[in-house]
C-alpha atoms as a PDB file:
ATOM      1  CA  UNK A   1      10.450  -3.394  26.290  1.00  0.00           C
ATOM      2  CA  UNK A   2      10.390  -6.552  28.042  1.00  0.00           C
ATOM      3  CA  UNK A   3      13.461  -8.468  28.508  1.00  0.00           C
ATOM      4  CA  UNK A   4      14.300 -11.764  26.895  1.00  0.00           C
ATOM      5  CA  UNK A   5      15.427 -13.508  29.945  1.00  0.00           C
ATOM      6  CA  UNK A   6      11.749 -13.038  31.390  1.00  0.00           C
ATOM      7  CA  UNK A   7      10.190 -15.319  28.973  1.00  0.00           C
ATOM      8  CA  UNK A   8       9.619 -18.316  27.393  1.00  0.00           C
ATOM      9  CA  UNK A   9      10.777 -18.390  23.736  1.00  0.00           C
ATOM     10  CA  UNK A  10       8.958 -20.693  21.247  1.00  0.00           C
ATOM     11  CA  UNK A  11      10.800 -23.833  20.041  1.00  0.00           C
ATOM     12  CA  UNK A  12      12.193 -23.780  16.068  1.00  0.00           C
ATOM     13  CA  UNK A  13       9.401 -25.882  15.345  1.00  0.00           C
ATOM     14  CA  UNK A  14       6.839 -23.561  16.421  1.00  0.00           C
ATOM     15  CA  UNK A  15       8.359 -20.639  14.839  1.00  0.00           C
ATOM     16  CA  UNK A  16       8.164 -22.757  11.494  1.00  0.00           C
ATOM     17  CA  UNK A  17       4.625 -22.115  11.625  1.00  0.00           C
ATOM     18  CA  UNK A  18       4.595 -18.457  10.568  1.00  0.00           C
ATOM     19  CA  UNK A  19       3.343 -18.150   7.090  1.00  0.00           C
ATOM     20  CA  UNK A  20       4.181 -15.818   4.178  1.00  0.00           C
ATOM     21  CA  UNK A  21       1.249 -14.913   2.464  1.00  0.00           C
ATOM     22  CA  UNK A  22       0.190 -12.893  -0.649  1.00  0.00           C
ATOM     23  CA  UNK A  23      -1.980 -10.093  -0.703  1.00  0.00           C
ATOM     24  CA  UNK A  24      -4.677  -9.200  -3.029  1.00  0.00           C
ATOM     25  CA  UNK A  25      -6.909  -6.194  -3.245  1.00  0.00           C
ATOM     26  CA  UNK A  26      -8.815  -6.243   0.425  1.00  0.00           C
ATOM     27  CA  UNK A  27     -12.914  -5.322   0.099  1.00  0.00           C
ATOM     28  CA  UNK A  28     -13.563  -1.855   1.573  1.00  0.00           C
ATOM     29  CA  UNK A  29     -15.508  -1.236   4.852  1.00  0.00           C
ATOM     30  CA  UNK A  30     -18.039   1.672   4.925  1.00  0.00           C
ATOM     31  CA  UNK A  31     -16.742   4.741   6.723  1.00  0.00           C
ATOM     32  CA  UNK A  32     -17.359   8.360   6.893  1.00  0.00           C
ATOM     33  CA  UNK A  33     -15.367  11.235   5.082  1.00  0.00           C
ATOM     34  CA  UNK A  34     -12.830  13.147   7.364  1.00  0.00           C
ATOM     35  CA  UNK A  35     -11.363  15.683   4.755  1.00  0.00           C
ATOM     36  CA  UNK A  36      -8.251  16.733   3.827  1.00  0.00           C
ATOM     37  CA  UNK A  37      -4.810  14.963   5.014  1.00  0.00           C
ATOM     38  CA  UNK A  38      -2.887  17.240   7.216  1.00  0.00           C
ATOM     39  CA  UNK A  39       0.829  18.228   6.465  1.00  0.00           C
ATOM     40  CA  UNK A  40       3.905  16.650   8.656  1.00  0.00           C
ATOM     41  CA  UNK A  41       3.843  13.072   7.878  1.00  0.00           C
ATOM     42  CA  UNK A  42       7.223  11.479   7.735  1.00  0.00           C
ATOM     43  CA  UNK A  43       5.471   9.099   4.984  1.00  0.00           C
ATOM     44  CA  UNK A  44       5.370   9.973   1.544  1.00  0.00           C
ATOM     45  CA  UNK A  45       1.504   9.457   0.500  1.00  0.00           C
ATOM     46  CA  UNK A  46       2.421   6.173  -1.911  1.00  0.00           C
ATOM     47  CA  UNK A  47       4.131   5.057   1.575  1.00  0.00           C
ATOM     48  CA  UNK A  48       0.922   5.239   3.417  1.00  0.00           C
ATOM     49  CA  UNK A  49      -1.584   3.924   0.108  1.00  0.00           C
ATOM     50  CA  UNK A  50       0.462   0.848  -0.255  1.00  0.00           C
ATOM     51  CA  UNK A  51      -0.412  -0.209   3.145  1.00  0.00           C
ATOM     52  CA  UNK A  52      -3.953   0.960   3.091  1.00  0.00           C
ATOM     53  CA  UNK A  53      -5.245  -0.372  -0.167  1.00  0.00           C
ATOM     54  CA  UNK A  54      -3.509  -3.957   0.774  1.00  0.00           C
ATOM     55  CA  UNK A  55      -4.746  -4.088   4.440  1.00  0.00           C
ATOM     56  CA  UNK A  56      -8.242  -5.006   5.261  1.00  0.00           C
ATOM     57  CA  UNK A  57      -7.509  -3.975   8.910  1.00  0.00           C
ATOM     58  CA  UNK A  58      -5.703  -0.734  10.407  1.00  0.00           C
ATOM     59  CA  UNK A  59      -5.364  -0.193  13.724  1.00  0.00           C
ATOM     60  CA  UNK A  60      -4.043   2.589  15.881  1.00  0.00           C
ATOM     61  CA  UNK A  61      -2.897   0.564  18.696  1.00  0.00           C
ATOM     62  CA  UNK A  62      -0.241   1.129  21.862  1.00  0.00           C
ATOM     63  CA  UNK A  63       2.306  -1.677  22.478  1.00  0.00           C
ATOM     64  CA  UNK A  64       2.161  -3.458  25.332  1.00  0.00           C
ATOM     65  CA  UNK A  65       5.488  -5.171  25.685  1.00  0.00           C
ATOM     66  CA  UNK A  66       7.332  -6.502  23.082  1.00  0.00           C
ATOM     67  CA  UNK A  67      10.395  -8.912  23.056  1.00  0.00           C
ATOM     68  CA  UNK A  68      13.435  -9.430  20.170  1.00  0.00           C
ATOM     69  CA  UNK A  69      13.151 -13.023  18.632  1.00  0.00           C
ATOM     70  CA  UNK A  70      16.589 -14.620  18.218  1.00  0.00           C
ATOM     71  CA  UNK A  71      18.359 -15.053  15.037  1.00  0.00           C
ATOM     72  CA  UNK A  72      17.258 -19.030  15.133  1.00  0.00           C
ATOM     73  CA  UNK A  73      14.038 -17.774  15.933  1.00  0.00           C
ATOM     74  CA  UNK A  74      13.775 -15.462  12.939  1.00  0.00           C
ATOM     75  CA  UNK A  75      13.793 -17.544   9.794  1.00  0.00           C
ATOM     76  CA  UNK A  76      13.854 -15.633   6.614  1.00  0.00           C
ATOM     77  CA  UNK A  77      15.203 -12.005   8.859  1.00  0.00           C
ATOM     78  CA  UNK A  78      16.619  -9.628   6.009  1.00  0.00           C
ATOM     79  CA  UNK A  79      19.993  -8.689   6.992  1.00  0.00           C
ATOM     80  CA  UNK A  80      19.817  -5.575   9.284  1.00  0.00           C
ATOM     81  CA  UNK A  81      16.567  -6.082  10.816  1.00  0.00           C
ATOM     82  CA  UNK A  82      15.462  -7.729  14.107  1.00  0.00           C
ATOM     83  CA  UNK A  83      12.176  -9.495  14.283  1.00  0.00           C
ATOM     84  CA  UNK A  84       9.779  -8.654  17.842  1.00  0.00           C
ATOM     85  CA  UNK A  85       6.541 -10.208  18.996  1.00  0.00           C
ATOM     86  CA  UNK A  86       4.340  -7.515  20.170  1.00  0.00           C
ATOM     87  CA  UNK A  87       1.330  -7.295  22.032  1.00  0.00           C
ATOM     88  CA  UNK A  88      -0.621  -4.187  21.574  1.00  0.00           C
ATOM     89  CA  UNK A  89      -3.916  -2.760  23.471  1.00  0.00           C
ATOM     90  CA  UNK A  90      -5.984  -1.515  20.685  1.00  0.00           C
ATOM     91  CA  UNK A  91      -6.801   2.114  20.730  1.00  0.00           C
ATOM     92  CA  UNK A  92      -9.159   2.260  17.696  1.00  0.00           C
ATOM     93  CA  UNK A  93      -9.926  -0.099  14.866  1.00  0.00           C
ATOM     94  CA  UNK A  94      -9.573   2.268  11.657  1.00  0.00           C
ATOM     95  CA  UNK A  95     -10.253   0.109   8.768  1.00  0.00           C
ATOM     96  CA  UNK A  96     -12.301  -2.839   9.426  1.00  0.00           C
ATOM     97  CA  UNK A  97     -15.490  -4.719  10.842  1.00  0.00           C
ATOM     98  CA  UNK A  98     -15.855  -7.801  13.060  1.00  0.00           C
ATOM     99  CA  UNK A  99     -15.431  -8.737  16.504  1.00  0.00           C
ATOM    100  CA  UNK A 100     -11.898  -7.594  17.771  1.00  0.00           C
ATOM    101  CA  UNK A 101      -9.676  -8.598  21.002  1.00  0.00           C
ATOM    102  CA  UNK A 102      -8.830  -5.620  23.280  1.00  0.00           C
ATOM    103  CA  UNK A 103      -5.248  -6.786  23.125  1.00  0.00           C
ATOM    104  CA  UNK A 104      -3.217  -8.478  19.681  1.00  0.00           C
ATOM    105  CA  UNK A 105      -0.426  -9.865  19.320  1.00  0.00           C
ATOM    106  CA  UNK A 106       1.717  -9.947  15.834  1.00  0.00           C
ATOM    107  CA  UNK A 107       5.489 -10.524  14.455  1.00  0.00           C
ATOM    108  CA  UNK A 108       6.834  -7.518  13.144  1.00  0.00           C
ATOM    109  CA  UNK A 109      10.225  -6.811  11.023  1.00  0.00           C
ATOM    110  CA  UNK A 110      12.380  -3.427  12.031  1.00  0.00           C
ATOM    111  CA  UNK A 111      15.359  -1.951  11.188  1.00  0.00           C
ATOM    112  CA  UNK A 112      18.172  -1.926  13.262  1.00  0.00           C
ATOM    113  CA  UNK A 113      19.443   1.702  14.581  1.00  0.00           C
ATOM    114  CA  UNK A 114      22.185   3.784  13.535  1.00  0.00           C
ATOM    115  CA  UNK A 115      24.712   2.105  16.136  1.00  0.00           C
ATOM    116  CA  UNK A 116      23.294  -1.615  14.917  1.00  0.00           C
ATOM    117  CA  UNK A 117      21.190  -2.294  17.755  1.00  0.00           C
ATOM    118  CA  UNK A 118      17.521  -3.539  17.800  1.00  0.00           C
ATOM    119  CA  UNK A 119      15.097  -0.300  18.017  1.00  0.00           C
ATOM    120  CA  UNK A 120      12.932  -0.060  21.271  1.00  0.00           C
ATOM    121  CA  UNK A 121      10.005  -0.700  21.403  1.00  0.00           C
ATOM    122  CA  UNK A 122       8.667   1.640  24.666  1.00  0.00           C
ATOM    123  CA  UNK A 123       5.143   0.624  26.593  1.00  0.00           C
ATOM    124  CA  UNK A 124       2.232   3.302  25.341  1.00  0.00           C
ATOM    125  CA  UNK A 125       3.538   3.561  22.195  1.00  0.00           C
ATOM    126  CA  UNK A 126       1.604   4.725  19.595  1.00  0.00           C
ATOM    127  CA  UNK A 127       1.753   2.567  16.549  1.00  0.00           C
ATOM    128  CA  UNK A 128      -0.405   2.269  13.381  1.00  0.00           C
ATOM    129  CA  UNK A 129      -0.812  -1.362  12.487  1.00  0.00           C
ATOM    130  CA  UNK A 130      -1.710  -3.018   8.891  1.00  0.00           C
ATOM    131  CA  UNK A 131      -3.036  -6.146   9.001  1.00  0.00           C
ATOM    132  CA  UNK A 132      -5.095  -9.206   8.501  1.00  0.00           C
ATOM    133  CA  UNK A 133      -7.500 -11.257  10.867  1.00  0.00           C
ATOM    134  CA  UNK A 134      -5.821 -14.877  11.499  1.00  0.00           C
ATOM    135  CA  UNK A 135      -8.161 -17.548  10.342  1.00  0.00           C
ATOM    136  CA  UNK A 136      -9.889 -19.114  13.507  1.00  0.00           C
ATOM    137  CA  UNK A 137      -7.834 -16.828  15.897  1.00  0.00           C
ATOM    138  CA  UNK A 138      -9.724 -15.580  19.140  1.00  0.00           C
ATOM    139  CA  UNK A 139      -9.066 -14.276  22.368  1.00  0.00           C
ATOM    140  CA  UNK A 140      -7.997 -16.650  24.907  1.00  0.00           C
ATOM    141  CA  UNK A 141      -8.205 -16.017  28.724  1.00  0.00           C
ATOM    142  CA  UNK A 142      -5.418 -13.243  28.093  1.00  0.00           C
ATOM    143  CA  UNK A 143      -7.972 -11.558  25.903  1.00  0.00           C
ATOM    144  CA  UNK A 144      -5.366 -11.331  23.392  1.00  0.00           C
ATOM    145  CA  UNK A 145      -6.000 -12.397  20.020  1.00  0.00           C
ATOM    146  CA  UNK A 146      -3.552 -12.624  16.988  1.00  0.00           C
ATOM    147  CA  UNK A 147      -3.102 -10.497  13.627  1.00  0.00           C
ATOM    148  CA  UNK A 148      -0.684 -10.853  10.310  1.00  0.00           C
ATOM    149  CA  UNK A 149       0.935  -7.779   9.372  1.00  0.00           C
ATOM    150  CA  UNK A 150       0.622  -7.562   5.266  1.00  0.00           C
ATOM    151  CA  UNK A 151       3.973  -7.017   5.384  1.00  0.00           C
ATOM    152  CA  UNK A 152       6.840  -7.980   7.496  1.00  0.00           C
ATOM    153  CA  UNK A 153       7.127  -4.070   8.712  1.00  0.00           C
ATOM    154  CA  UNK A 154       3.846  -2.810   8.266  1.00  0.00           C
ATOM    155  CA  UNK A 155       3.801  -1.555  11.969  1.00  0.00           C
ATOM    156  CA  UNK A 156       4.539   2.622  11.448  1.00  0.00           C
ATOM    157  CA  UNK A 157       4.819   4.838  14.484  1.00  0.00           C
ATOM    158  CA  UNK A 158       1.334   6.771  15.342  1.00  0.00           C
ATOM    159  CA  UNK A 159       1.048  10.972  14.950  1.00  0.00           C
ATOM    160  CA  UNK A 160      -1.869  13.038  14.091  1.00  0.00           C
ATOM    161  CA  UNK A 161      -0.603  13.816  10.691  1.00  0.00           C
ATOM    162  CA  UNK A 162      -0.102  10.136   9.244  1.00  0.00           C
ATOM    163  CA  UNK A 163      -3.313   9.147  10.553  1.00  0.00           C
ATOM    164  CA  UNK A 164      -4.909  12.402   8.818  1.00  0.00           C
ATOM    165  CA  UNK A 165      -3.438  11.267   5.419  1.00  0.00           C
ATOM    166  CA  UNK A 166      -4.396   7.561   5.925  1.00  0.00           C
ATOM    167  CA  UNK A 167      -7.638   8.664   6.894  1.00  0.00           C
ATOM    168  CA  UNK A 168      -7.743  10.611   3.875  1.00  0.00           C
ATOM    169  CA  UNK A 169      -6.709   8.013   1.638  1.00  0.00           C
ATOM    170  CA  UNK A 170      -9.632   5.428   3.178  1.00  0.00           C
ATOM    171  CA  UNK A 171     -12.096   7.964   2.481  1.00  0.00           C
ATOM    172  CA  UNK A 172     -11.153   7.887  -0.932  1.00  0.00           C
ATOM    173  CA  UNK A 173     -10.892   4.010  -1.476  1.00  0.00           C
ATOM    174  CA  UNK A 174     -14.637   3.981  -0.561  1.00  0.00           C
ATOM    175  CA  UNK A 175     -15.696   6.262  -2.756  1.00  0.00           C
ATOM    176  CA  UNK A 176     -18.006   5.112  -5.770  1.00  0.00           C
ATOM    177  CA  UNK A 177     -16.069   4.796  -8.703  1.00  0.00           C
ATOM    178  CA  UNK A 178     -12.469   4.709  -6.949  1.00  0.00           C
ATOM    179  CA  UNK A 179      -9.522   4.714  -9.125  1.00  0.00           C
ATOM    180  CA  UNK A 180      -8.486   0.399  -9.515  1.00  0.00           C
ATOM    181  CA  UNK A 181      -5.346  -0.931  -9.481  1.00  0.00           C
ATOM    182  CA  UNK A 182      -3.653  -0.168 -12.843  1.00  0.00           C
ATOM    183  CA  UNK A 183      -1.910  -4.016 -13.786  1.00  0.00           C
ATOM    184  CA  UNK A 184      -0.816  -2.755 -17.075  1.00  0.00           C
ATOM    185  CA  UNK A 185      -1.296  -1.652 -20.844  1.00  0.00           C
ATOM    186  CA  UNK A 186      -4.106  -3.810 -22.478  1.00  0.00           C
ATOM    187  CA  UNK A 187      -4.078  -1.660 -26.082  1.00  0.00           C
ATOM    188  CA  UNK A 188      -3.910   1.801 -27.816  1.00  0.00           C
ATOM    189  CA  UNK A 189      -3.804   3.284 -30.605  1.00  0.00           C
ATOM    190  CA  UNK A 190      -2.313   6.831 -32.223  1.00  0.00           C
ATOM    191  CA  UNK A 191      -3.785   8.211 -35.522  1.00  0.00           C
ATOM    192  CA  UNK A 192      -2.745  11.298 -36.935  1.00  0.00           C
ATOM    193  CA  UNK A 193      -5.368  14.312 -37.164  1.00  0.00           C
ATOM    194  CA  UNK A 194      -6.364  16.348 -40.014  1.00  0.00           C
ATOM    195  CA  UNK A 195      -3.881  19.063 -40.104  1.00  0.00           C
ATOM    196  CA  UNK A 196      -0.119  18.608 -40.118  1.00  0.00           C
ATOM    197  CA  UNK A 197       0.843  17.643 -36.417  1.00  0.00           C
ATOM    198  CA  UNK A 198      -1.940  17.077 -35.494  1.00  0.00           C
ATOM    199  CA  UNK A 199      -2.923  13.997 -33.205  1.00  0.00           C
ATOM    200  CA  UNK A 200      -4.269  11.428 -30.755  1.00  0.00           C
ATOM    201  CA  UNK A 201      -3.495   8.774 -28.733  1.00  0.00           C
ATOM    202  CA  UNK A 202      -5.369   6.454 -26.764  1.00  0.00           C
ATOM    203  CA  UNK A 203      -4.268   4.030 -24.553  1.00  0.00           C
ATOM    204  CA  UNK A 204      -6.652   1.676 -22.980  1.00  0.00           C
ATOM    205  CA  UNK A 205      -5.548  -0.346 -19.547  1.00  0.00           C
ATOM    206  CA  UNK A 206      -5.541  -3.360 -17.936  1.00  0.00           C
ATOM    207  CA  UNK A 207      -6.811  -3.162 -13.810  1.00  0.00           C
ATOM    208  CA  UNK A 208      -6.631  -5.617 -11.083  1.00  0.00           C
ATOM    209  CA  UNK A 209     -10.649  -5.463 -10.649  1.00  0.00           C
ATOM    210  CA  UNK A 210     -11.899  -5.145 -14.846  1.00  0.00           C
ATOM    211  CA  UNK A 211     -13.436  -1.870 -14.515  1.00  0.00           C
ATOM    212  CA  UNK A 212     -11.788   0.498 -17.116  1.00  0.00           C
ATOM    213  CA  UNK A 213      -9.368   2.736 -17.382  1.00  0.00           C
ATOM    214  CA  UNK A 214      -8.030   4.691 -20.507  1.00  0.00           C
ATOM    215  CA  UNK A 215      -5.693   7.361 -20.830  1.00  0.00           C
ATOM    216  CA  UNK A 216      -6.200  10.243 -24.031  1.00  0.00           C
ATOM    217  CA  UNK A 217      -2.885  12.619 -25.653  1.00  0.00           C
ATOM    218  CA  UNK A 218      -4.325  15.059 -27.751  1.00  0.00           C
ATOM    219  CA  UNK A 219      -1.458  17.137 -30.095  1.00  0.00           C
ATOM    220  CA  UNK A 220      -2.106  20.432 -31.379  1.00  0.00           C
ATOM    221  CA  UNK A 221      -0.904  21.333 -34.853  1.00  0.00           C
ATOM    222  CA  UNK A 222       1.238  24.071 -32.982  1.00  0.00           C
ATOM    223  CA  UNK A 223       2.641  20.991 -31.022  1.00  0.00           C
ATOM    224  CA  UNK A 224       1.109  21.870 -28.021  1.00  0.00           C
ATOM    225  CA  UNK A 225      -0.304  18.520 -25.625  1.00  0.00           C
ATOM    226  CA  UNK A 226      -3.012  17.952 -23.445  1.00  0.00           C
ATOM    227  CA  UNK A 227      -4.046  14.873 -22.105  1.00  0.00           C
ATOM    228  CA  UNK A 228      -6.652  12.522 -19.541  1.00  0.00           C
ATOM    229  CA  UNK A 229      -7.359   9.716 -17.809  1.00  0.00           C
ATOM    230  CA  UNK A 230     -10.871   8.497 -17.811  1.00  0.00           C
ATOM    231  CA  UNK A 231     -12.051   6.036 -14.791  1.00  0.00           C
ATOM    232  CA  UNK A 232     -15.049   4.763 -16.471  1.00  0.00           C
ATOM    233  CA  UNK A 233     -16.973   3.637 -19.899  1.00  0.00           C
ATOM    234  CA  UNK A 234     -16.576   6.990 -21.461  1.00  0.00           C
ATOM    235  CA  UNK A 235     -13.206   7.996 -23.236  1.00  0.00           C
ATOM    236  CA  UNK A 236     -13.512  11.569 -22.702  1.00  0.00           C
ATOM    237  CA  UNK A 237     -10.447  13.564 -23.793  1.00  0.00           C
ATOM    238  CA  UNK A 238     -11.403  16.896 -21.550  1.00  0.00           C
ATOM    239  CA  UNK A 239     -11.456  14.679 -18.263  1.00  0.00           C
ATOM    240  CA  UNK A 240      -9.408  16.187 -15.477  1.00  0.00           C
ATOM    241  CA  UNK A 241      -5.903  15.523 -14.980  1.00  0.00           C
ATOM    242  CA  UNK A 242      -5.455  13.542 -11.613  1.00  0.00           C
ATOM    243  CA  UNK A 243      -3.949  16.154  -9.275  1.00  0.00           C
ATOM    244  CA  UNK A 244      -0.999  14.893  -6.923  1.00  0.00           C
ATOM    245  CA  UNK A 245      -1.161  12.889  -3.711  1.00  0.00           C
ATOM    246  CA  UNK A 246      -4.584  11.558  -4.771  1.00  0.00           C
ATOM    247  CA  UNK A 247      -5.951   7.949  -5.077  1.00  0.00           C
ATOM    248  CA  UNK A 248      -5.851   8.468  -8.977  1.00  0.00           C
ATOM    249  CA  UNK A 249      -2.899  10.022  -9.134  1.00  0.00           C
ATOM    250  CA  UNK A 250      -1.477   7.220  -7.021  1.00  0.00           C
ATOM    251  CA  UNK A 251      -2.797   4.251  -9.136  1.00  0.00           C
ATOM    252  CA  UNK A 252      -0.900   6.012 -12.437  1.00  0.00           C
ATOM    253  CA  UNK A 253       2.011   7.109 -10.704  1.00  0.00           C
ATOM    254  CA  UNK A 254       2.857   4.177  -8.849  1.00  0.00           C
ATOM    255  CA  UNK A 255       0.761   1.637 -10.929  1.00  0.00           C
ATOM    256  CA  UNK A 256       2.010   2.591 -15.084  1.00  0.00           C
ATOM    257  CA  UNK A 257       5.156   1.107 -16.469  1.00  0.00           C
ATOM    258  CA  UNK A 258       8.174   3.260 -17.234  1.00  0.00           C
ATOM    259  CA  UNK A 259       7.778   2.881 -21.073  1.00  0.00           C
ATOM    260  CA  UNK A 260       5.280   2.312 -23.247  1.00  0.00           C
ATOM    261  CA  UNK A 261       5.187  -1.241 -24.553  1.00  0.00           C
ATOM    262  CA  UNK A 262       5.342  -0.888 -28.170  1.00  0.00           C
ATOM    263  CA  UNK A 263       3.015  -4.811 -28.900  1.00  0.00           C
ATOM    264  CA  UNK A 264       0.563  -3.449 -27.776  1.00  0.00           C
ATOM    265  CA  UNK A 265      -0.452  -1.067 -30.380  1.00  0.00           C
ATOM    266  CA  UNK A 266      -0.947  -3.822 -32.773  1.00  0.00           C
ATOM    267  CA  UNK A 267      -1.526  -2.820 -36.200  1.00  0.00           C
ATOM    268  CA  UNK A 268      -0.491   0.814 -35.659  1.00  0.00           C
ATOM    269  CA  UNK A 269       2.486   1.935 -37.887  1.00  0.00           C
ATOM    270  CA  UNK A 270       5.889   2.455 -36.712  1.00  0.00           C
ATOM    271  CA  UNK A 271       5.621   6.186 -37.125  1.00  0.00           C
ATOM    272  CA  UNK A 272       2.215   6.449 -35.048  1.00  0.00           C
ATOM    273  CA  UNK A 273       4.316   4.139 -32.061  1.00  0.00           C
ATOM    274  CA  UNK A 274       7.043   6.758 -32.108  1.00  0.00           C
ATOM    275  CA  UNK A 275       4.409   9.299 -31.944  1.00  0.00           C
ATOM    276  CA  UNK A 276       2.002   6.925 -28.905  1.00  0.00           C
ATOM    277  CA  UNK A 277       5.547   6.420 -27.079  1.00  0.00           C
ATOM    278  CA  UNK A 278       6.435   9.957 -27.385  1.00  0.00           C
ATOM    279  CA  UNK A 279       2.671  10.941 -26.093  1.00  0.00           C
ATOM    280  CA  UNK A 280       3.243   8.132 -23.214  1.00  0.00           C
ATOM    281  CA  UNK A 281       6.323  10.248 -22.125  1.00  0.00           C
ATOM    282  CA  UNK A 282       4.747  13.500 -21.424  1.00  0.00           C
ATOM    283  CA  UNK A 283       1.936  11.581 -19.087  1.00  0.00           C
ATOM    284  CA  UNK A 284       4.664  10.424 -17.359  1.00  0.00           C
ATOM    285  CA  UNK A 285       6.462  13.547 -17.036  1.00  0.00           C
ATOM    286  CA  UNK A 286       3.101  15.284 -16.013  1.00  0.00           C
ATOM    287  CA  UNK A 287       2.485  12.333 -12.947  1.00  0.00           C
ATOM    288  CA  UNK A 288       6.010  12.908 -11.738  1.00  0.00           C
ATOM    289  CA  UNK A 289       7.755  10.607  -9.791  1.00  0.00           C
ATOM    290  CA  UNK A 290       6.125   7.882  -7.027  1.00  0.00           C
ATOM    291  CA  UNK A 291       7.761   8.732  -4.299  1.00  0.00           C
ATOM    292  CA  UNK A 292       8.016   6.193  -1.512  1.00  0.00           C
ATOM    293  CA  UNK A 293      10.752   5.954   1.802  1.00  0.00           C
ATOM    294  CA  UNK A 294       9.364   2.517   2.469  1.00  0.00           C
ATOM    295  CA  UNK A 295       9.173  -0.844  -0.336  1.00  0.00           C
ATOM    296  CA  UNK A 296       5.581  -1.421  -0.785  1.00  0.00           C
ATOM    297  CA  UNK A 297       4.003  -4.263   0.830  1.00  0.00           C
ATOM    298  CA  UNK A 298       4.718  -7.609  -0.916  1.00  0.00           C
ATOM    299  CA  UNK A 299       4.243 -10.202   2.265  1.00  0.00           C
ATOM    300  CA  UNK A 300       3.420 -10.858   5.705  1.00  0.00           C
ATOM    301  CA  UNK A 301       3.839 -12.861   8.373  1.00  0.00           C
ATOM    302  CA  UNK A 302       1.570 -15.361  10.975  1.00  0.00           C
ATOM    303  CA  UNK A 303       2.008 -14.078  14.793  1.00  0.00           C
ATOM    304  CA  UNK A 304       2.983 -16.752  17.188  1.00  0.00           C
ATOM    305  CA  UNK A 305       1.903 -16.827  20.990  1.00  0.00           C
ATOM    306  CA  UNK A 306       3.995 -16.425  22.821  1.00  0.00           C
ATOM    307  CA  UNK A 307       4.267 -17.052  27.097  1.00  0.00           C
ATOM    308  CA  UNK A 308       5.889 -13.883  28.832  1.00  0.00           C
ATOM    309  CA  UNK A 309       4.904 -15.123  31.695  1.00  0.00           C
ATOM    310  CA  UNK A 310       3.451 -13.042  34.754  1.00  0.00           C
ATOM    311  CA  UNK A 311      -0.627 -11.214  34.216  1.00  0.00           C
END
């Protein structure tokens, strides 16, 4: 990692000029299938779908040199983190279309280590990079053009197997018919069925993108429950279940609230919300927990140039 005392830091004023930004639901670039994710990730896969359905650009890239901003520098630095401009020769643009520099630079947002000190950042490391083009940014005679993270961290460290699962989740995000962004509960309903205990709710949802989304509990008189989610027009109550660690799965899991609000299954009686609540549970239950060892991405930042001085 380069040292500080071999460069030029920006002024205050310059470093006011990194934005915060919010992120909205990128448009996907054509690519081919790879298959299944491998095993051995250290990221969970709602970790690595956060990133890749908010970033309209992943990169596996290998850092150049990097240098810690200081504290004046950093404005808005969580407590426990140290922020670095990085440059990075790009190994391979993942996600993404358009010309690209063979060298970026970026501000990025990492923890400190166990013993409080600033991580290092070694030359030829592998790192995975989420990110966004900056408007009207180009390569200069350094050939090194500049990229926002999404999110103030959303730099991970490369291996084969978290490459494999974002690979895997891409493939999916292209696919016709991918599962949308689940914003909410829109409506639903519960009515009971023609023998004693016996009944059905539907609950229909709300999605970033409009395209529909409706979940069906179906009760047994014995008591017994099965239930769907339909990513479509049709309401079909013998749809598959989502299975785990898939983009489906994912946009439930991570996207549906912990309970069911109740206003929204206006004129429904109070017994048939117990019984729609009660149904909402076991879906729940069923998804299991989203898992994540990272927050999900809620902001980035602008990268600054920055003079190291030297080739």
């Amino acid at each position: 990692m380069e040292s500080q005392s071999t460069m030029r830091l920006p002024t205050p004023a310059t470093l006011a000029g990194i934005l915060l930004f919010s992120f909205g639901i990128p448009s996907v670039a054509a690519m081919q299938p790879t298959g299944e994710a491998s095993v051995g990730s250290p990221y969970s896969y709602a970790d690595i779908a956060d990133l890749a359905t908010a970033a309209p650009m992943v990169l596996h890239a290998r850092i150049y040199r990097a240098a810690a901003l200081k504290p004046a520098q950093a404005s808005g630095l969580a407590a426990g983190q140290t922020r670095f401009y990085v440059e990075a020769d790009v190994v391979s643009l993942i996600r993404g279309s358009g010309p690209l520099a063979a060298r970026i630079s970026y501000l990025v947002d990492l923890p400190l280590d166990a013993n409080g000190k600033p991580p290092k950042l070694k030359k030829k490391q592998p790192v995975l990079i989420f990110a966004r083009p900056v408007a009207g940014a180009t390569a200069g005679s350094s050939n090194t053009g500049s990229v926002r993270l999404i999110a103030p961290d959303a730099q991970l460290p490369w291996d084969p197997a978290t490459e494999a699962q974002l690979r895997a989740v891409l493939t999916e995000l292209v696919q016709p018919g991918a599962a949308p962004a689940i914003t909410g509960i829109a409506n639903g309903f519960h009515v009971p069925g023609t023998l004693p205990g016996e009944g059905e709710t539907q609950l229909f949802l709300n999605t970033r993108t409009g395209e529909p989304v409706s979940l069906t509990i179906l009760t047994a008189a014995d008591g017994s429950r099965r239930w769907a989610a339909a990513f479509g027009e049709i309401v079909d109550g013998s749809a598959a279940v989502p299975k785990r660690d898939t983009l489906a799965w994912y946009r439930l899991a991570c996207g549906l609230p912990r309970q069911l609000p109740l206003n929204k299954l206006a004129g429904t009686a109070p017994e048939d919300r117990r019984k729609a609540a009660s149904d909402y549970g076991v879906i729940l239950g069923a998804l299991g927990e989203c898992t994540r060892t990272r927050k999900p991405p809620v902001a980035g930042r602008r990268a600054v140039k920055l003079n190291f001085g030297g080739p």
